[in-house]
C-alpha atoms as a PDB file:
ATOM      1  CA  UNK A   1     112.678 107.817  92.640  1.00  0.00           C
ATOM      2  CA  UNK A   2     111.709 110.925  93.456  1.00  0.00           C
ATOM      3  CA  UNK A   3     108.916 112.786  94.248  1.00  0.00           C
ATOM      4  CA  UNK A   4     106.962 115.888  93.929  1.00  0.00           C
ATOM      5  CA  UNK A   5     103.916 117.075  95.542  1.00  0.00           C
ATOM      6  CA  UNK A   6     101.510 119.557  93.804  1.00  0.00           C
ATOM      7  CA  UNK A   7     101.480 122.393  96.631  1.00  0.00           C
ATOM      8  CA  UNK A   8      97.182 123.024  95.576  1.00  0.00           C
ATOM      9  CA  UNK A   9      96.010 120.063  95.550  1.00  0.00           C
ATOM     10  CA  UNK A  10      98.129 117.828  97.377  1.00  0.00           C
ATOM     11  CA  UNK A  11      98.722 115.088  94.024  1.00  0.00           C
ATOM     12  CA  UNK A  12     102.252 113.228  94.651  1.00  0.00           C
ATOM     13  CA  UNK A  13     103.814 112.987  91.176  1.00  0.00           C
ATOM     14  CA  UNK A  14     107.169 110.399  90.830  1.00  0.00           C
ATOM     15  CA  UNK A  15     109.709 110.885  88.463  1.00  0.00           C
ATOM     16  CA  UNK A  16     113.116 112.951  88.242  1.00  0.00           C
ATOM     17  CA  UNK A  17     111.076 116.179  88.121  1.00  0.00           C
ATOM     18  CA  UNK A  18     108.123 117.484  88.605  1.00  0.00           C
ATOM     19  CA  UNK A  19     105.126 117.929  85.499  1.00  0.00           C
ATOM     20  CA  UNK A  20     104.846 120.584  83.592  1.00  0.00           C
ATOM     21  CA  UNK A  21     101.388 120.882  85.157  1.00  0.00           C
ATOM     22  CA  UNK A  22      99.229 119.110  87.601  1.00  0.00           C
ATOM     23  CA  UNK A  23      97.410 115.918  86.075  1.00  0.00           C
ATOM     24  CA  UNK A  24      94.884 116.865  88.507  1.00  0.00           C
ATOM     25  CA  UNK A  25      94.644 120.500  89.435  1.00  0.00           C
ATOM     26  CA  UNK A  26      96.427 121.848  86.211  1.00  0.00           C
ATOM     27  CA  UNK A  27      98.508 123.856  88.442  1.00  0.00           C
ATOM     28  CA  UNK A  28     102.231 124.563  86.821  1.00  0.00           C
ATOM     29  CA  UNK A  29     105.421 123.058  87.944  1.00  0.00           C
ATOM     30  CA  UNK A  30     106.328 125.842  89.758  1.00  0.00           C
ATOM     31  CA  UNK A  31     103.528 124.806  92.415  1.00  0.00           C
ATOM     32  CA  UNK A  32     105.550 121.601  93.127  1.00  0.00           C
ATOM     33  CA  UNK A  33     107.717 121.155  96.128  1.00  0.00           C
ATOM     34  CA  UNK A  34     110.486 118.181  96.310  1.00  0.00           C
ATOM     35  CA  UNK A  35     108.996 115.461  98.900  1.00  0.00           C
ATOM     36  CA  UNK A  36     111.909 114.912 101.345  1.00  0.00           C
ATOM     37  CA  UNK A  37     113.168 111.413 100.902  1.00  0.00           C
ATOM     38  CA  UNK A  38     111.483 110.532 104.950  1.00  0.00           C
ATOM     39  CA  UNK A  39     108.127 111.386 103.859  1.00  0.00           C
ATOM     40  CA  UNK A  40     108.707 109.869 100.298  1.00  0.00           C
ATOM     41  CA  UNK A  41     109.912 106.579 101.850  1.00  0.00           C
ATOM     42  CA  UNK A  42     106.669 106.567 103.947  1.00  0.00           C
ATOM     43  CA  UNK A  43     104.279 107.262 100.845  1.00  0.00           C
ATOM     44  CA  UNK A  44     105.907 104.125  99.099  1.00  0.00           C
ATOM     45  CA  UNK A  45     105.401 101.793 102.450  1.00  0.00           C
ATOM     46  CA  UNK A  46     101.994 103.119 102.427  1.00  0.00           C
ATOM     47  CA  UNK A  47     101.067 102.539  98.760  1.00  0.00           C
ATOM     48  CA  UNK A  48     102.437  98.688  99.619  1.00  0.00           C
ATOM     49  CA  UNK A  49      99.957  98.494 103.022  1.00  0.00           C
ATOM     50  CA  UNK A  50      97.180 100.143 100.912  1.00  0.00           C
ATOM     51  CA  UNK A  51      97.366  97.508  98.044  1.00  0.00           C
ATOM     52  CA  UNK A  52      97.345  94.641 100.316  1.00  0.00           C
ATOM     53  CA  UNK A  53      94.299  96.138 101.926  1.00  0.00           C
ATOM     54  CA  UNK A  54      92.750  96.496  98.609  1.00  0.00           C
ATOM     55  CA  UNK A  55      93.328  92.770  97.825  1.00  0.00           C
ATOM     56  CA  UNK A  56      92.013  91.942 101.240  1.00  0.00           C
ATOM     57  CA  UNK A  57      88.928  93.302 100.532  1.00  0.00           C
ATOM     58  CA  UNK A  58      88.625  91.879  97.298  1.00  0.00           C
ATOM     59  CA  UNK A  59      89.112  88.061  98.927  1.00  0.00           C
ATOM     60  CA  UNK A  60      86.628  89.192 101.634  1.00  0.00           C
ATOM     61  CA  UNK A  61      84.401  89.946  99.209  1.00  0.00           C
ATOM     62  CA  UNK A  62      84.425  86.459  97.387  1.00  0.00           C
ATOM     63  CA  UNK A  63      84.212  85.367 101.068  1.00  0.00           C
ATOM     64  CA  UNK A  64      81.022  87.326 101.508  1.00  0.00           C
ATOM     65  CA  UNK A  65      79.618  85.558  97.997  1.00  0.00           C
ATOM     66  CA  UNK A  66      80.474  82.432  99.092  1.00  0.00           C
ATOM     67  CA  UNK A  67      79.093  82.758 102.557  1.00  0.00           C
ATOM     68  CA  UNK A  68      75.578  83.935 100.942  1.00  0.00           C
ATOM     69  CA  UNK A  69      75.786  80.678  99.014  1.00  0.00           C
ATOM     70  CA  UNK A  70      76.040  78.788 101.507  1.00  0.00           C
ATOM     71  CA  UNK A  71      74.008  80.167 103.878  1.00  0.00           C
ATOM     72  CA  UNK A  72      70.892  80.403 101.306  1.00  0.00           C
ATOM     73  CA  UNK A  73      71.464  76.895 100.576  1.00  0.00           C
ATOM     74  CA  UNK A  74      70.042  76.294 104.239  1.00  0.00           C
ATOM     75  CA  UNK A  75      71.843  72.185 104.818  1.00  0.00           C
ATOM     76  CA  UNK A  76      71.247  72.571 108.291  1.00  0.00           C
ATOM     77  CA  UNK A  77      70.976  75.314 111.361  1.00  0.00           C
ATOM     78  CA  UNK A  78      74.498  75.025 112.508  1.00  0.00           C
ATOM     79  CA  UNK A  79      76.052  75.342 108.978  1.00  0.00           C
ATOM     80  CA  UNK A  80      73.742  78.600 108.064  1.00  0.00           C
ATOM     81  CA  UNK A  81      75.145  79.612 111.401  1.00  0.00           C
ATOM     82  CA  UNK A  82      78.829  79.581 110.177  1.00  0.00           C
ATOM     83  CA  UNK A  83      78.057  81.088 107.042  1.00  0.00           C
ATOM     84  CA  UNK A  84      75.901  84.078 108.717  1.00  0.00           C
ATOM     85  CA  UNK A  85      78.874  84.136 110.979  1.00  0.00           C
ATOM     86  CA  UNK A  86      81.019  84.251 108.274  1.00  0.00           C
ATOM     87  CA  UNK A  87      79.347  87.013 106.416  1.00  0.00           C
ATOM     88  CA  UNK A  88      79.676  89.414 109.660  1.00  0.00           C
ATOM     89  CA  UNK A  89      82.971  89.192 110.095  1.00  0.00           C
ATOM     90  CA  UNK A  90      83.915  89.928 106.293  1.00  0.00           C
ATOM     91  CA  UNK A  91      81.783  93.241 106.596  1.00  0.00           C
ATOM     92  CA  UNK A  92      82.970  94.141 109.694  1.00  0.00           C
ATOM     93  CA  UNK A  93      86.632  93.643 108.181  1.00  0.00           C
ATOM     94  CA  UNK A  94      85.991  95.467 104.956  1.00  0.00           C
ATOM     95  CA  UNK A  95      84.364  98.212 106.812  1.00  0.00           C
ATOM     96  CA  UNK A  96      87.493  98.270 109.222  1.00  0.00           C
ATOM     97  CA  UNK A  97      90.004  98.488 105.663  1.00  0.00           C
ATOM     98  CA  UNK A  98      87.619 101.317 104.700  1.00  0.00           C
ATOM     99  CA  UNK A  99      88.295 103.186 107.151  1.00  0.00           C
ATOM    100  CA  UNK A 100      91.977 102.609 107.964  1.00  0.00           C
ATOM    101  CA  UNK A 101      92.454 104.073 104.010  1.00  0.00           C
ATOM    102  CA  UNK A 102      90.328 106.814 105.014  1.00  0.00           C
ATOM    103  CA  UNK A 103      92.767 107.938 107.981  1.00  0.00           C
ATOM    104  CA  UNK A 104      96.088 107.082 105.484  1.00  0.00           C
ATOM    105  CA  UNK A 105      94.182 109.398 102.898  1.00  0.00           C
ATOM    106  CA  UNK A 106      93.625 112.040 105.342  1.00  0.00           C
ATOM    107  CA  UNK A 107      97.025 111.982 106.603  1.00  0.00           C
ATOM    108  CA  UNK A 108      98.530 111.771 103.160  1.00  0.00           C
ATOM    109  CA  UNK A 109      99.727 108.278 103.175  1.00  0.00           C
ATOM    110  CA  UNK A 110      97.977 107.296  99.909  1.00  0.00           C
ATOM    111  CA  UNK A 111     100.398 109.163  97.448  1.00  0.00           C
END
């Protein structure tokens, strides 16, 4: 499918043409340029990578839940251990997808 990309605000529009105005901006169709079919195969690999990062974070956040449970249930040192452990890593890794969407928004990779 092709794709159109509002030349003031940057909003990637798919379908056969472009809108009659920008969903986002309001600018008219006559602001839209054609994404070539490189840089349109690149925003739809990118949408893909973004959603799996946005499930990702969404198990790492029942993760996180989980870990609190355990950890405030306090069985034994070693096992409030894990689950501290545990915690860390999920909001190291959800600050790590944060960020990597940050740089594909920045470069235009969220479309």
């Amino acid at each position: 499918m092709k794709k159109w990309q509002c030349g003031v605000c940057g909003y990637i529009h798919d379908g056969e043409q472009a809108p009659a105005a920008c969903p986002k901006c309001g600018a008219a169709m006559e602001k839209f340029t054609e994404v070539p079919v490189e840089k349109s195969e690149l925003i739809d690999r990118s949408r893909k990578t973004n959603q799996i990062y946005m499930e990702l974070s969404a198990l790492l956040e029942q993760v996180k839940e989980l870990s609190e449970i355990g950890r405030d249930d306090e069985l034994d040192p070693a096992c409030v251990a894990l689950f501290k452990k545990a915690i860390g890593y999920t909001v190291e890794l959800q600050q790590a997808i944060k960020a990597e969407l940050a740089t594909h928004m920045g470069k235009g990779k969220w479309g």
